[in-house]
PDB file of N, CA and C in Angstrom:
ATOM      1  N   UNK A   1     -29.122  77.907-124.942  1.00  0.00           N
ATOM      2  CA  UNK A   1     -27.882  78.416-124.355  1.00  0.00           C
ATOM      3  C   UNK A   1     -27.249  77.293-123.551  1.00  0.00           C
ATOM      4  N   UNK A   2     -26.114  76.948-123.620  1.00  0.00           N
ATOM      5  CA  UNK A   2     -25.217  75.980-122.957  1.00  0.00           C
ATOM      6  C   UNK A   2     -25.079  76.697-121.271  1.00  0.00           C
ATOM      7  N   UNK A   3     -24.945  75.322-120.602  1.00  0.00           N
ATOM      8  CA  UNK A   3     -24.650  76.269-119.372  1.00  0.00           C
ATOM      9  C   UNK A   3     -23.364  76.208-118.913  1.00  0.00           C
ATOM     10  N   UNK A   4     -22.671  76.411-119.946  1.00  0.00           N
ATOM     11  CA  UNK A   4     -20.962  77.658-119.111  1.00  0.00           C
ATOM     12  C   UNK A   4     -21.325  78.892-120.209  1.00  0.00           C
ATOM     13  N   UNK A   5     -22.257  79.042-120.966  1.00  0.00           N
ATOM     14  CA  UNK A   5     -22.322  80.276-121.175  1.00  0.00           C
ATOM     15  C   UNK A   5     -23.781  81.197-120.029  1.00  0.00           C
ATOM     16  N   UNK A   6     -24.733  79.802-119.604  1.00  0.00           N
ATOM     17  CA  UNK A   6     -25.520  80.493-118.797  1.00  0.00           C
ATOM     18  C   UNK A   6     -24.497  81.125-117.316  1.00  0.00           C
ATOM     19  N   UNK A   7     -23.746  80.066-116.756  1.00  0.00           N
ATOM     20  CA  UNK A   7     -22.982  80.392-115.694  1.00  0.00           C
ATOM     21  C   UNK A   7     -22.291  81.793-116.318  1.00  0.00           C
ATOM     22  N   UNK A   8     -21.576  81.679-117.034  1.00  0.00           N
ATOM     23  CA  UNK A   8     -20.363  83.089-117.226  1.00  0.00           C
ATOM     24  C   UNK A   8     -21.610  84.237-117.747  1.00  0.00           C
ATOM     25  N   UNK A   9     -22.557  84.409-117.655  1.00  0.00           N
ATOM     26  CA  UNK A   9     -23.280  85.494-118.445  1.00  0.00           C
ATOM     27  C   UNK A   9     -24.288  86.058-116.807  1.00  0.00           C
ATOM     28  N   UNK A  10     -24.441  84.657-115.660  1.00  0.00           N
ATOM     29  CA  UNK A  10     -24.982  84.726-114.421  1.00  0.00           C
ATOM     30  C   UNK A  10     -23.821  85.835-112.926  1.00  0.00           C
ATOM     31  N   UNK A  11     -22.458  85.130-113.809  1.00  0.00           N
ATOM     32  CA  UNK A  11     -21.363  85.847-112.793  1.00  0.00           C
ATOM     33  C   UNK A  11     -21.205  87.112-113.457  1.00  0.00           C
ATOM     34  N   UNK A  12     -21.323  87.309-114.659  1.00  0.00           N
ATOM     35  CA  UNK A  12     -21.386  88.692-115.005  1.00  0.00           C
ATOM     36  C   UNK A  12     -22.562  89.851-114.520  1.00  0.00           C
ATOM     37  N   UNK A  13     -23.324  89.002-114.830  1.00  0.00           N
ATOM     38  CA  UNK A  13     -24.776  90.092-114.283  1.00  0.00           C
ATOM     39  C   UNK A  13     -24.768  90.143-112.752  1.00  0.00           C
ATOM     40  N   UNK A  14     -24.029  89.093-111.674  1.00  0.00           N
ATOM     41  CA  UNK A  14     -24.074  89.204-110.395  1.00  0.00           C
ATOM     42  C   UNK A  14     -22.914  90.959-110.045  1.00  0.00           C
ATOM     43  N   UNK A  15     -21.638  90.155-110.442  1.00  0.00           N
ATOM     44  CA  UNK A  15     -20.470  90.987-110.622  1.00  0.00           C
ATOM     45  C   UNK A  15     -20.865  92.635-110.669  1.00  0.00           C
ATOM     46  N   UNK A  16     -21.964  93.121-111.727  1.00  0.00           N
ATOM     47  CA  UNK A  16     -22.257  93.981-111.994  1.00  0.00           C
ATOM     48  C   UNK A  16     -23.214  94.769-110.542  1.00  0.00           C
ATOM     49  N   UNK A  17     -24.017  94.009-109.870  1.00  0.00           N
ATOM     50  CA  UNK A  17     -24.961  94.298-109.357  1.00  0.00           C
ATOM     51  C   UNK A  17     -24.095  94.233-107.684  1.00  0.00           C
ATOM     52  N   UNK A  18     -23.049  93.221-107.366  1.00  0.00           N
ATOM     53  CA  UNK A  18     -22.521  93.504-106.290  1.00  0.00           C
ATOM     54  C   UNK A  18     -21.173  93.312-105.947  1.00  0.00           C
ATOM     55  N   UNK A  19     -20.743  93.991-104.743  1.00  0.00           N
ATOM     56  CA  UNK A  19     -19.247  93.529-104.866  1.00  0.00           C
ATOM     57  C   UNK A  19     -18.967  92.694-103.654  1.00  0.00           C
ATOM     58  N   UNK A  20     -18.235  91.613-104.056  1.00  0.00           N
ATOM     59  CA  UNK A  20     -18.222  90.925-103.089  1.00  0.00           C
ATOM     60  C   UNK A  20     -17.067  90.803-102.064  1.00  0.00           C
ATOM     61  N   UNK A  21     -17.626  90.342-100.813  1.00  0.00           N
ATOM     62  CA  UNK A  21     -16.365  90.811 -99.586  1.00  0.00           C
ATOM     63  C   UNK A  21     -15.911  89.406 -99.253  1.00  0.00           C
ATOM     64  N   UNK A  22     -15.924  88.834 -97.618  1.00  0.00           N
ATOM     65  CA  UNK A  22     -15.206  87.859 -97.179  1.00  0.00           C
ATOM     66  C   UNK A  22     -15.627  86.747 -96.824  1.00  0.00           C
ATOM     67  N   UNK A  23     -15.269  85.409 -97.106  1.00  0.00           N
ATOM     68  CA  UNK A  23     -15.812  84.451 -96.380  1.00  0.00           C
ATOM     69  C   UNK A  23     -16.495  84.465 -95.608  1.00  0.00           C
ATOM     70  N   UNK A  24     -17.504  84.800 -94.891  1.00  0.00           N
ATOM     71  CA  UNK A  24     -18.407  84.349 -93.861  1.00  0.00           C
ATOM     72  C   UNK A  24     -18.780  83.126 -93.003  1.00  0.00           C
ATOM     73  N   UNK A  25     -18.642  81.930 -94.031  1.00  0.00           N
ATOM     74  CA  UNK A  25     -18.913  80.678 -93.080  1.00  0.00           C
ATOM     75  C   UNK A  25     -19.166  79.522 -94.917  1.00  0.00           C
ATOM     76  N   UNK A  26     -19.632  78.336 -94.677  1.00  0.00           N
ATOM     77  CA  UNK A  26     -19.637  77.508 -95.799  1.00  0.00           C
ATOM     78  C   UNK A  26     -20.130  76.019 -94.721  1.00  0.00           C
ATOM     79  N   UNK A  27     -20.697  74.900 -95.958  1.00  0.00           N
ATOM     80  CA  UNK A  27     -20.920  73.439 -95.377  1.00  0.00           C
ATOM     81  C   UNK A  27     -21.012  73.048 -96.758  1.00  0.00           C
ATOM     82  N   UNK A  28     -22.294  71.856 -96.454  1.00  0.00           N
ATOM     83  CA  UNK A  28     -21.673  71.187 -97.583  1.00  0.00           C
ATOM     84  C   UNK A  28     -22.561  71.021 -98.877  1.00  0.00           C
ATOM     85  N   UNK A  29     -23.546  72.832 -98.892  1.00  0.00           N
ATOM     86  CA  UNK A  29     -24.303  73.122-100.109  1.00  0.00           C
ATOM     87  C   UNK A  29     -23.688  74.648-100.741  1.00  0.00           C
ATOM     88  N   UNK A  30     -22.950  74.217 -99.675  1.00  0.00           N
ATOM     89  CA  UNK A  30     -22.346  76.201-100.720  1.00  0.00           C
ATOM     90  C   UNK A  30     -21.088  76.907 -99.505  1.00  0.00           C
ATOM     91  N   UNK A  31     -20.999  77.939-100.123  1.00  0.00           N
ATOM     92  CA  UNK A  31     -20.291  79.302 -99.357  1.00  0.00           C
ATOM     93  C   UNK A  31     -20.840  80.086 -98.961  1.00  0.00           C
ATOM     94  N   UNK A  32     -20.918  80.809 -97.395  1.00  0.00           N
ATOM     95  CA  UNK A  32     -21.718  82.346 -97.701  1.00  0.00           C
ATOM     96  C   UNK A  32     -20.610  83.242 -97.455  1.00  0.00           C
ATOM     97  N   UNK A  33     -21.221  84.471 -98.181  1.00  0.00           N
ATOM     98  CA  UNK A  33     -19.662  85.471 -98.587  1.00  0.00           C
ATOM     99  C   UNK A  33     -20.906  87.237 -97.904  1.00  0.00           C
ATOM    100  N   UNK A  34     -20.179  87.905 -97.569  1.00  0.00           N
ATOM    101  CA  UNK A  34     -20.449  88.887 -97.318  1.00  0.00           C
ATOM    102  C   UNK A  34     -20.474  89.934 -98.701  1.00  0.00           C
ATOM    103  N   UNK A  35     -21.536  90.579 -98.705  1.00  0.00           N
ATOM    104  CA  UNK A  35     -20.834  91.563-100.468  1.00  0.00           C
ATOM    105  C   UNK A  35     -21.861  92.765 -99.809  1.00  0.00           C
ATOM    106  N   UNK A  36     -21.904  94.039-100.734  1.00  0.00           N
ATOM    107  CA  UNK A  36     -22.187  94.794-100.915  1.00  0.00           C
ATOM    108  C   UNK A  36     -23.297  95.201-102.020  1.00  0.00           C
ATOM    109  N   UNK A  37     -24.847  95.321-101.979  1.00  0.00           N
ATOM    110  CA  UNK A  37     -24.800  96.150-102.947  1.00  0.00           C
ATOM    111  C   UNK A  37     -24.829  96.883-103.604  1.00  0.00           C
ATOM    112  N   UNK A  38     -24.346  96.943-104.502  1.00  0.00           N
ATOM    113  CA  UNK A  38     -23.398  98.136-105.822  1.00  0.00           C
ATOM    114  C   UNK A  38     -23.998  99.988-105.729  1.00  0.00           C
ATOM    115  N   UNK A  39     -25.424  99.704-106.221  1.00  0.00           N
ATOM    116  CA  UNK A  39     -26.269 100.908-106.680  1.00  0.00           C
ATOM    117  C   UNK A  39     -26.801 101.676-104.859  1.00  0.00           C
ATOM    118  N   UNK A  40     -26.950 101.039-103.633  1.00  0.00           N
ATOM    119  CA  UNK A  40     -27.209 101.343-102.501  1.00  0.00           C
ATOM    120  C   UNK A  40     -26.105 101.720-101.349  1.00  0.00           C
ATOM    121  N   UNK A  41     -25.159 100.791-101.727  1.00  0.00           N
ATOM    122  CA  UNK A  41     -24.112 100.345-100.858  1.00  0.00           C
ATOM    123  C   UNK A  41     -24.623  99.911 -99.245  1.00  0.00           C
ATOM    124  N   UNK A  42     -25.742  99.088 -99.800  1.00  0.00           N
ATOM    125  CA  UNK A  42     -26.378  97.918 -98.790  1.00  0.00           C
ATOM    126  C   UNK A  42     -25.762  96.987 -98.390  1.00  0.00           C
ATOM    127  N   UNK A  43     -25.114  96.663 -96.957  1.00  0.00           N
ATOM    128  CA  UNK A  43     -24.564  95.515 -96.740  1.00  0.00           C
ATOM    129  C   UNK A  43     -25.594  94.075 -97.127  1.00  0.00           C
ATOM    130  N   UNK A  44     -24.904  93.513 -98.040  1.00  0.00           N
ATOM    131  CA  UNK A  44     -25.940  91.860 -97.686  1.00  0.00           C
ATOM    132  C   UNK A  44     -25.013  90.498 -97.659  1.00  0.00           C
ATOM    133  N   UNK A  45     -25.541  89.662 -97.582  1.00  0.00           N
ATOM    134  CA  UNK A  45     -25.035  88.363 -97.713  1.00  0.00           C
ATOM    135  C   UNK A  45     -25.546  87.493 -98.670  1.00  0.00           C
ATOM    136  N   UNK A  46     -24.939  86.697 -99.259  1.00  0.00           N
ATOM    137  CA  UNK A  46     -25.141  85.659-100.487  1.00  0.00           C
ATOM    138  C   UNK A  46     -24.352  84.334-100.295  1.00  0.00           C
ATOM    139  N   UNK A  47     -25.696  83.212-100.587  1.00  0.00           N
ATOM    140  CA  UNK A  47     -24.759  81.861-100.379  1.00  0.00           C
ATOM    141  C   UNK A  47     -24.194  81.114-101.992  1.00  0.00           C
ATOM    142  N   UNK A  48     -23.654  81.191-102.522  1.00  0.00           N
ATOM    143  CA  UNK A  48     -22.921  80.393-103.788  1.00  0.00           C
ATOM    144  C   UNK A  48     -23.030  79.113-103.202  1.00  0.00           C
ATOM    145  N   UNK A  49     -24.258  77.849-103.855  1.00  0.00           N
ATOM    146  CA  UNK A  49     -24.710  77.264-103.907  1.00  0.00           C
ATOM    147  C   UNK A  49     -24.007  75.975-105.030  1.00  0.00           C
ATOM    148  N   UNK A  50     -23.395  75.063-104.921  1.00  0.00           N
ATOM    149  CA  UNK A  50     -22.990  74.413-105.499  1.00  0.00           C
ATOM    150  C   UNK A  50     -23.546  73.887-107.031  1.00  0.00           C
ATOM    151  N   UNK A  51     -23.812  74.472-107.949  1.00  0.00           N
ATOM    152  CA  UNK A  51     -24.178  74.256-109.014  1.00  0.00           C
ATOM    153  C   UNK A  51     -24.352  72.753-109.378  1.00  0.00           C
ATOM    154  N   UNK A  52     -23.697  71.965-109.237  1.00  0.00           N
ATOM    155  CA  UNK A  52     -23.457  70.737-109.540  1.00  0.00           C
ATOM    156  C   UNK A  52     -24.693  69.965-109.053  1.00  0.00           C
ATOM    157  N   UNK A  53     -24.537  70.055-107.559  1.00  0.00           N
ATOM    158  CA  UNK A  53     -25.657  69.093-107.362  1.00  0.00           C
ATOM    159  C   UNK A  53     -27.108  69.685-107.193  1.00  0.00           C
ATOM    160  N   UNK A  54     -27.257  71.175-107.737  1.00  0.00           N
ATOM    161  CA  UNK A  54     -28.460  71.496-107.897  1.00  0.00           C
ATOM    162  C   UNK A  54     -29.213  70.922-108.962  1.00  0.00           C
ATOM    163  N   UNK A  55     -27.938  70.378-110.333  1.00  0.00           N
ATOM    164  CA  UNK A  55     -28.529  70.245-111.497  1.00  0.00           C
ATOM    165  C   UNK A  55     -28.748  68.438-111.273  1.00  0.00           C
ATOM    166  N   UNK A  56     -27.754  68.225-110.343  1.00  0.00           N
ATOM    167  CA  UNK A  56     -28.440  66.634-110.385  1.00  0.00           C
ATOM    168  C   UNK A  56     -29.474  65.930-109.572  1.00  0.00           C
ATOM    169  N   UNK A  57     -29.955  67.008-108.699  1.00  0.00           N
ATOM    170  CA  UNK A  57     -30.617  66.838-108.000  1.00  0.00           C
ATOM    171  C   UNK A  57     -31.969  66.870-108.292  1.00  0.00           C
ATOM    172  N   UNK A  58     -32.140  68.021-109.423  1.00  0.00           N
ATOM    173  CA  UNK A  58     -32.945  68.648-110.497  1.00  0.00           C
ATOM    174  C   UNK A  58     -33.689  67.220-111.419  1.00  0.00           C
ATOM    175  N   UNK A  59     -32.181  66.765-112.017  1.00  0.00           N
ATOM    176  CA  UNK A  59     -32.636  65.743-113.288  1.00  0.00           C
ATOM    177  C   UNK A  59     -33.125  64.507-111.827  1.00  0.00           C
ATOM    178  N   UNK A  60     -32.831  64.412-110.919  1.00  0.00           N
ATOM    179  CA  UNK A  60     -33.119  63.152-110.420  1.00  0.00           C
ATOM    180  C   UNK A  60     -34.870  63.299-109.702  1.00  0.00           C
ATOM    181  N   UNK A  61     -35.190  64.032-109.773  1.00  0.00           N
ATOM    182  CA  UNK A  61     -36.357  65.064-109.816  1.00  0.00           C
ATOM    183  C   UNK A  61     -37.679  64.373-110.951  1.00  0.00           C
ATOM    184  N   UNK A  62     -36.517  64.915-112.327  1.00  0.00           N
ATOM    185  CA  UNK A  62     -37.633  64.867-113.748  1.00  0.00           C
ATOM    186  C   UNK A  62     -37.316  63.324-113.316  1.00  0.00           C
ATOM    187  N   UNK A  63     -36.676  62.676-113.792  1.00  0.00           N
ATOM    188  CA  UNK A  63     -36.218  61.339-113.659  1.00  0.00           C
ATOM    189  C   UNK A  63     -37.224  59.904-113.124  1.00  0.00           C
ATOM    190  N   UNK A  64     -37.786  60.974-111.436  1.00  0.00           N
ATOM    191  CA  UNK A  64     -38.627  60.255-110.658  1.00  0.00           C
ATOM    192  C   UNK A  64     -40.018  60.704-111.132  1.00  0.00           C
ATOM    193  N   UNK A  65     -40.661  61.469-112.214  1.00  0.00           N
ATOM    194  CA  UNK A  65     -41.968  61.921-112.316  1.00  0.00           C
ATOM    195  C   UNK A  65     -42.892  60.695-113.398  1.00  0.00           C
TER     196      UNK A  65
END
């Protein structure tokens, strides 16, 4: 699986499971957003994590083994 189909198939299954509310705060590994979730209507929080440098951070990882 390519990953803009892993990403768009990850925001779908999130989407489904919560709804998301307002900015909360952010630096310089992500966003945190206030959401809801869906099936409880549990307040929680979630940080959206910069994809990018998880994956290069990842290969620089295998890279060094």
């Amino acid at each position: 699986m390519n990953m803009s189909l892993c990403v768009e198939y990850s925001r779908k299954l999130f989407d489904s499971l919560y709804e998301v509310g307002q900015v909360l705060g952010g630096g310089g590994f992500g966003t945190v957003y206030s959401a809801k979730r869906r099936y409880d209507d549990l307040p929680v929080s979630y940080r959206f994590a910069f994809i990018i440098i998880i994956i290069y951070l990842h290969e620089m990882v295998i890279d060094n083994s």
